[in-house]
C-alpha atoms as a PDB file:
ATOM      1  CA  UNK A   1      -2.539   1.708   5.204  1.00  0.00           C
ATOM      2  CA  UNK A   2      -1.393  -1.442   4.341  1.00  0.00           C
ATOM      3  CA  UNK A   3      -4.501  -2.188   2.034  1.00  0.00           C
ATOM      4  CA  UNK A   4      -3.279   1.158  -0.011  1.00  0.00           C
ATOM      5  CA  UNK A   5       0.282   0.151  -0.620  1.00  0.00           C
ATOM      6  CA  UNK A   6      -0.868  -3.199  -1.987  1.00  0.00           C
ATOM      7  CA  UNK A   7      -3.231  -1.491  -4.008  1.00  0.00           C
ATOM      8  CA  UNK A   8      -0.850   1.714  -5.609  1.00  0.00           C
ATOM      9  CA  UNK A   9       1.559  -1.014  -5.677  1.00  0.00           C
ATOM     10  CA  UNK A  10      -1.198  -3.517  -8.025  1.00  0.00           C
ATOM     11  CA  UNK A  11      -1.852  -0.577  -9.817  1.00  0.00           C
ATOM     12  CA  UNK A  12       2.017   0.027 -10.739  1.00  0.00           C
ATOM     13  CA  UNK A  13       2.490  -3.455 -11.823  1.00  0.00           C
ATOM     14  CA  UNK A  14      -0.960  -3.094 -13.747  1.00  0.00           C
ATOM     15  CA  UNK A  15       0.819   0.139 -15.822  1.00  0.00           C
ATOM     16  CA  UNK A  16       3.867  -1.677 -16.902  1.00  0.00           C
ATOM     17  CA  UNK A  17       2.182  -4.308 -17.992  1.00  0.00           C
ATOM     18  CA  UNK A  18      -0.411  -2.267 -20.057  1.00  0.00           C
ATOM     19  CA  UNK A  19       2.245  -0.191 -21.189  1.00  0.00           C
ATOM     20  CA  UNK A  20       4.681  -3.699 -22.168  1.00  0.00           C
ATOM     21  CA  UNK A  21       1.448  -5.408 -24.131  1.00  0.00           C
ATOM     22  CA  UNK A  22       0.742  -2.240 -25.924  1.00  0.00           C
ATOM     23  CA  UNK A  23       3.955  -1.608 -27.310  1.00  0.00           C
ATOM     24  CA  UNK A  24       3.700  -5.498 -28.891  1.00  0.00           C
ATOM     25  CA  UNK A  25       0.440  -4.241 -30.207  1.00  0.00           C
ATOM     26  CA  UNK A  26       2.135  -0.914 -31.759  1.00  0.00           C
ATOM     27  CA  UNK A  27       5.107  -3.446 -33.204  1.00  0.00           C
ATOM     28  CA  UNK A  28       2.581  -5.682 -34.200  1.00  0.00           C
ATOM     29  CA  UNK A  29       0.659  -2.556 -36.019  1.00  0.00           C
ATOM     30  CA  UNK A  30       3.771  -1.629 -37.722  1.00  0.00           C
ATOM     31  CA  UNK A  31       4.475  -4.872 -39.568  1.00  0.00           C
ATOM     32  CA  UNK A  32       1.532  -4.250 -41.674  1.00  0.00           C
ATOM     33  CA  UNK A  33       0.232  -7.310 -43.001  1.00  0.00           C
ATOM     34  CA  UNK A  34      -3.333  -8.184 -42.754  1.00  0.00           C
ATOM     35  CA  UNK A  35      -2.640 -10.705 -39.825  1.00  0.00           C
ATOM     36  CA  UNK A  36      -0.394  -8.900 -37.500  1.00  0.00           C
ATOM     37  CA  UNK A  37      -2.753  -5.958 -37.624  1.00  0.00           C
ATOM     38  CA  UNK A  38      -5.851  -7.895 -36.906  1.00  0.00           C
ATOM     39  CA  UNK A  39      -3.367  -9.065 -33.970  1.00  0.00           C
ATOM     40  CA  UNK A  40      -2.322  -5.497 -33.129  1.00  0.00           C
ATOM     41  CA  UNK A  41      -5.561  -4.007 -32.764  1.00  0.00           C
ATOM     42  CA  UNK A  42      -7.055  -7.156 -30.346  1.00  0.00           C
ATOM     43  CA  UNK A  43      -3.901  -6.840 -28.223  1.00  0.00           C
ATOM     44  CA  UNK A  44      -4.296  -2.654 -27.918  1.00  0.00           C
ATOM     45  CA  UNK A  45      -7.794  -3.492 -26.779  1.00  0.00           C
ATOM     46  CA  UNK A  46      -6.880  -5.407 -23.967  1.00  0.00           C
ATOM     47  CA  UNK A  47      -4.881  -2.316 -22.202  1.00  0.00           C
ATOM     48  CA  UNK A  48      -7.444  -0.023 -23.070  1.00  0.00           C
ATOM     49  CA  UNK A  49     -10.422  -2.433 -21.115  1.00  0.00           C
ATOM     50  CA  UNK A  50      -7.558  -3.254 -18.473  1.00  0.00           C
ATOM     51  CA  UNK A  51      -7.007   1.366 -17.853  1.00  0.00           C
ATOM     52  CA  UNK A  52     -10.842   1.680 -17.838  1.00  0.00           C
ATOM     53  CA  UNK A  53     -11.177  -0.802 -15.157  1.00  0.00           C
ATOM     54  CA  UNK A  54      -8.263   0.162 -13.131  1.00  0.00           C
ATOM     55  CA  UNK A  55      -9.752   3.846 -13.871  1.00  0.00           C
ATOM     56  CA  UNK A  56     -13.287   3.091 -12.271  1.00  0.00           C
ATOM     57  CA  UNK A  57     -11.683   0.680  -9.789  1.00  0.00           C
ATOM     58  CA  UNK A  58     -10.333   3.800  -8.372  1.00  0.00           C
ATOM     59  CA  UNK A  59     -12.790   5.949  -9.353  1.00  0.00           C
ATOM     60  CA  UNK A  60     -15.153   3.912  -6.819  1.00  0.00           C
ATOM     61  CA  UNK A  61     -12.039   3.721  -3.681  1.00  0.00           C
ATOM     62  CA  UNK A  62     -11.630   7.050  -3.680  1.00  0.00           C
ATOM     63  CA  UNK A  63     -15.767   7.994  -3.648  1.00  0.00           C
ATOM     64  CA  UNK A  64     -15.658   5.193  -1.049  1.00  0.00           C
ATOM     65  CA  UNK A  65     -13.004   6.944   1.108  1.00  0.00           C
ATOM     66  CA  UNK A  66     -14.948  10.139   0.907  1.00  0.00           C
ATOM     67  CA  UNK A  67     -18.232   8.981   2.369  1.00  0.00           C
ATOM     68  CA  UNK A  68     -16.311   6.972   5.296  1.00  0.00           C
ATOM     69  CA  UNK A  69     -14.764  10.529   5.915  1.00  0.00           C
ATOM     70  CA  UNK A  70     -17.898  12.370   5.774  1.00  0.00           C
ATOM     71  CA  UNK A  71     -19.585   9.833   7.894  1.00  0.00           C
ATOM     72  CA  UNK A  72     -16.389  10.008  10.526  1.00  0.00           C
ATOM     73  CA  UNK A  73     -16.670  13.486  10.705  1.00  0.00           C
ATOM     74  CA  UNK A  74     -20.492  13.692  11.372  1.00  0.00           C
ATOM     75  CA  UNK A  75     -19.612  10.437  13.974  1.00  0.00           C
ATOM     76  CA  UNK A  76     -21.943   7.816  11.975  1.00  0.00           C
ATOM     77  CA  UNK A  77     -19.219   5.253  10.994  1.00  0.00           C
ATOM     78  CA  UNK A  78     -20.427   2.042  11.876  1.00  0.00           C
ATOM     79  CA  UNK A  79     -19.112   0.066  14.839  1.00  0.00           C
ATOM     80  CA  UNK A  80     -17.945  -3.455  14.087  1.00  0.00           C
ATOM     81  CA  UNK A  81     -20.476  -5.689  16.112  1.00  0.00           C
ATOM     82  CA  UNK A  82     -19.446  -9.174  14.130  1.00  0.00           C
ATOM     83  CA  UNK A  83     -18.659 -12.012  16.810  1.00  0.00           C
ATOM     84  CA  UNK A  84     -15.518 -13.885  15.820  1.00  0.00           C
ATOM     85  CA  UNK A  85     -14.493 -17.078  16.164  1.00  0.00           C
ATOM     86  CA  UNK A  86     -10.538 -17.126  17.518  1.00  0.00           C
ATOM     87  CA  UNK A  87      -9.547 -17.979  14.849  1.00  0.00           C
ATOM     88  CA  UNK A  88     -10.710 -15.024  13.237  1.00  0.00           C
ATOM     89  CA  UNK A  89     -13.860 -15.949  11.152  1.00  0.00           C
ATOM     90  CA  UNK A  90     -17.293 -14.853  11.898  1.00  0.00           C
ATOM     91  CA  UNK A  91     -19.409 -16.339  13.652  1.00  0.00           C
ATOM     92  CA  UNK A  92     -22.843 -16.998  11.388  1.00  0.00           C
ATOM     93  CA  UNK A  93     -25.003 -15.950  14.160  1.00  0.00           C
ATOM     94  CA  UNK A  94     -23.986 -12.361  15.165  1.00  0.00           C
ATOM     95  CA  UNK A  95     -23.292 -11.541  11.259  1.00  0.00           C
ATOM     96  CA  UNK A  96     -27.396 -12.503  11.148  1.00  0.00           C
ATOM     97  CA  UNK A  97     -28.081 -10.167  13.639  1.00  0.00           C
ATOM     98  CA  UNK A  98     -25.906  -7.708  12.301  1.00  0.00           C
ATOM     99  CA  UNK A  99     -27.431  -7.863   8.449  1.00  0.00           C
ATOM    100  CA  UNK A 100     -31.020  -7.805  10.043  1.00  0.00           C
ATOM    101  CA  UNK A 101     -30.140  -4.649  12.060  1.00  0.00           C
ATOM    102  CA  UNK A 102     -28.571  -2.996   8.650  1.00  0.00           C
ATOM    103  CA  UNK A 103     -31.162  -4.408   6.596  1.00  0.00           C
ATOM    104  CA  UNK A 104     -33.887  -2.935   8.721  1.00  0.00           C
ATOM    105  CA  UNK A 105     -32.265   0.686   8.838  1.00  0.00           C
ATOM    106  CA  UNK A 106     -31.761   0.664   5.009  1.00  0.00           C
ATOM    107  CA  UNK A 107     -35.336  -0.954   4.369  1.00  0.00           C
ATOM    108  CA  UNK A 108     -36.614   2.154   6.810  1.00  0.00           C
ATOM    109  CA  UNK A 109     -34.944   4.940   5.303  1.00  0.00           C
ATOM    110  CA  UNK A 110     -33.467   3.818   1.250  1.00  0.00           C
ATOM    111  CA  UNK A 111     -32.832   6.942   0.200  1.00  0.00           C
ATOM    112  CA  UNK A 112     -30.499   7.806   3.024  1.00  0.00           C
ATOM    113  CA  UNK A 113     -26.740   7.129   1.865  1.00  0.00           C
ATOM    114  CA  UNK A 114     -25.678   6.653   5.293  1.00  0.00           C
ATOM    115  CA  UNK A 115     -27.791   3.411   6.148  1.00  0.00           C
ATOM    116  CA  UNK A 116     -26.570   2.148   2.516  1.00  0.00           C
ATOM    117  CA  UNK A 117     -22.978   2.596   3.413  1.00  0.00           C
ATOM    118  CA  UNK A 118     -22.990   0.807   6.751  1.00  0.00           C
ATOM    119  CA  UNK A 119     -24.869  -1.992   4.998  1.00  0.00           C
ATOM    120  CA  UNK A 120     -21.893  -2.522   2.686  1.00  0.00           C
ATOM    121  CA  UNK A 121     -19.802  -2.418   5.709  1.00  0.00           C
ATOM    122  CA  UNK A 122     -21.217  -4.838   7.042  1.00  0.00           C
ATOM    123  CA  UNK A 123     -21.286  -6.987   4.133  1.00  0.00           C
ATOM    124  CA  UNK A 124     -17.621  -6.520   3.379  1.00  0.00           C
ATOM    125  CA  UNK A 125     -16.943  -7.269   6.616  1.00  0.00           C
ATOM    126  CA  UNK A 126     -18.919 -11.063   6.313  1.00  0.00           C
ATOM    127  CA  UNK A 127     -16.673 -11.025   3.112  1.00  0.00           C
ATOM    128  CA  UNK A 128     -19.399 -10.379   1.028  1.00  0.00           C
ATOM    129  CA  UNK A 129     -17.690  -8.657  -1.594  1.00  0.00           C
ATOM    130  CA  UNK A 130     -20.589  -8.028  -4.701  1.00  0.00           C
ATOM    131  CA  UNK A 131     -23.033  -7.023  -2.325  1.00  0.00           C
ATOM    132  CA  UNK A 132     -21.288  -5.028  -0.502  1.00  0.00           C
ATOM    133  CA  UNK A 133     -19.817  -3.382  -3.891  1.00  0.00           C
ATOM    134  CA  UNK A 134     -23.500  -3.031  -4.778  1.00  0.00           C
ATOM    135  CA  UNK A 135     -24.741  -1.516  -1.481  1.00  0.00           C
ATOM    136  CA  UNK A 136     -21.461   1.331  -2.048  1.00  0.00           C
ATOM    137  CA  UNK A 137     -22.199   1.809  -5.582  1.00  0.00           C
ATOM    138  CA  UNK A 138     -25.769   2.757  -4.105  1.00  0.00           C
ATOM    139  CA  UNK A 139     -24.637   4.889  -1.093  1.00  0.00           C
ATOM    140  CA  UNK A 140     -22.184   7.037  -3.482  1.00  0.00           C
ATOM    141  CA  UNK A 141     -25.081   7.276  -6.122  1.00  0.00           C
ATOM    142  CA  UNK A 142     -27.593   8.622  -3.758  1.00  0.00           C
ATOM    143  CA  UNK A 143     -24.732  10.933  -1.902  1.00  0.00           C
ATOM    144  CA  UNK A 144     -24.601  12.265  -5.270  1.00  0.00           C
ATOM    145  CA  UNK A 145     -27.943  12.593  -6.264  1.00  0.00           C
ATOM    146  CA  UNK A 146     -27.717  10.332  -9.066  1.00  0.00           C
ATOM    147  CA  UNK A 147     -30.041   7.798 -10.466  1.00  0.00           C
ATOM    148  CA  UNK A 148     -29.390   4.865  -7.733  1.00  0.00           C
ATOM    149  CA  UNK A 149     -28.733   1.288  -9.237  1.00  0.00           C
ATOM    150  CA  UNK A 150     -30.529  -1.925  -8.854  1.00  0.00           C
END
């Protein structure tokens, strides 16, 4: 819960502030030299990039949310095996065992969705975050029954 206030509240913050740089780009538009709208148009761009990220950004939570509810509801979310230290971090040996376990289920069945997913579990657990966005980004694409990734 607390990982979705942050992120609506991000996302809020992220509005304003595309909203605030693109009316300097509209002012900047309406002075009408050859400068300020050069200056104009490369400051609209930047909101525009910034809404299309934010866009797939939550494009790819809320596919992400669906499979983990799919998965709960057939009973196949993963259990969290990583040792920890007590201080919190992981310890390098169980998160081995762990990857090699996920690894081996994916490796046996790749075009199952469900195998994918708990991979990128387990990687975002271990704090890898780009290959556990790539092992998702697989998962949804083959839930879907689109071309997967690489």
């Amino acid at each position: 819960m607390r990982a979705k206030i942050t992120y609506f509240v991000t996302a809020a913050v992220l509005v304003v502030y595309f909203v605030l740089v693109g009316s300097r780009g509209v002012m900047l538009l309406k002075q009408g030299t050859a400068l300020t709208v050069t200056f104009g148009v490369a400051v609209l761009i930047l909101p525009v990039i910034g809404v299309w990220f934010l866009w797939m950004n939550t494009r790819f939570v809320n596919r992400a949310n669906q499979l983990a509810a799919e998965l709960e509801a057939e009973g196949g979310l993963p259990v969290d095996e990583l040792v920890r230290t007590p201080g919190g971090r992981i310890d390098r040996d169980s998160a081995d065992a762990v990857f090699a376990k996920r690894r081996a289920e994916t490796e046996d069945s790749p075009g199952d969705w469900r195998c994918w997913f708990r991979l990128a579990v387990a990687y975002h657990d271990a704090r890898d975050t780009p290959r556990a966005r790539r092992a998702m980004q697989r998962a949804i694409a083959l839930h879907d029954g689109r071309p997967v990734p690489n």
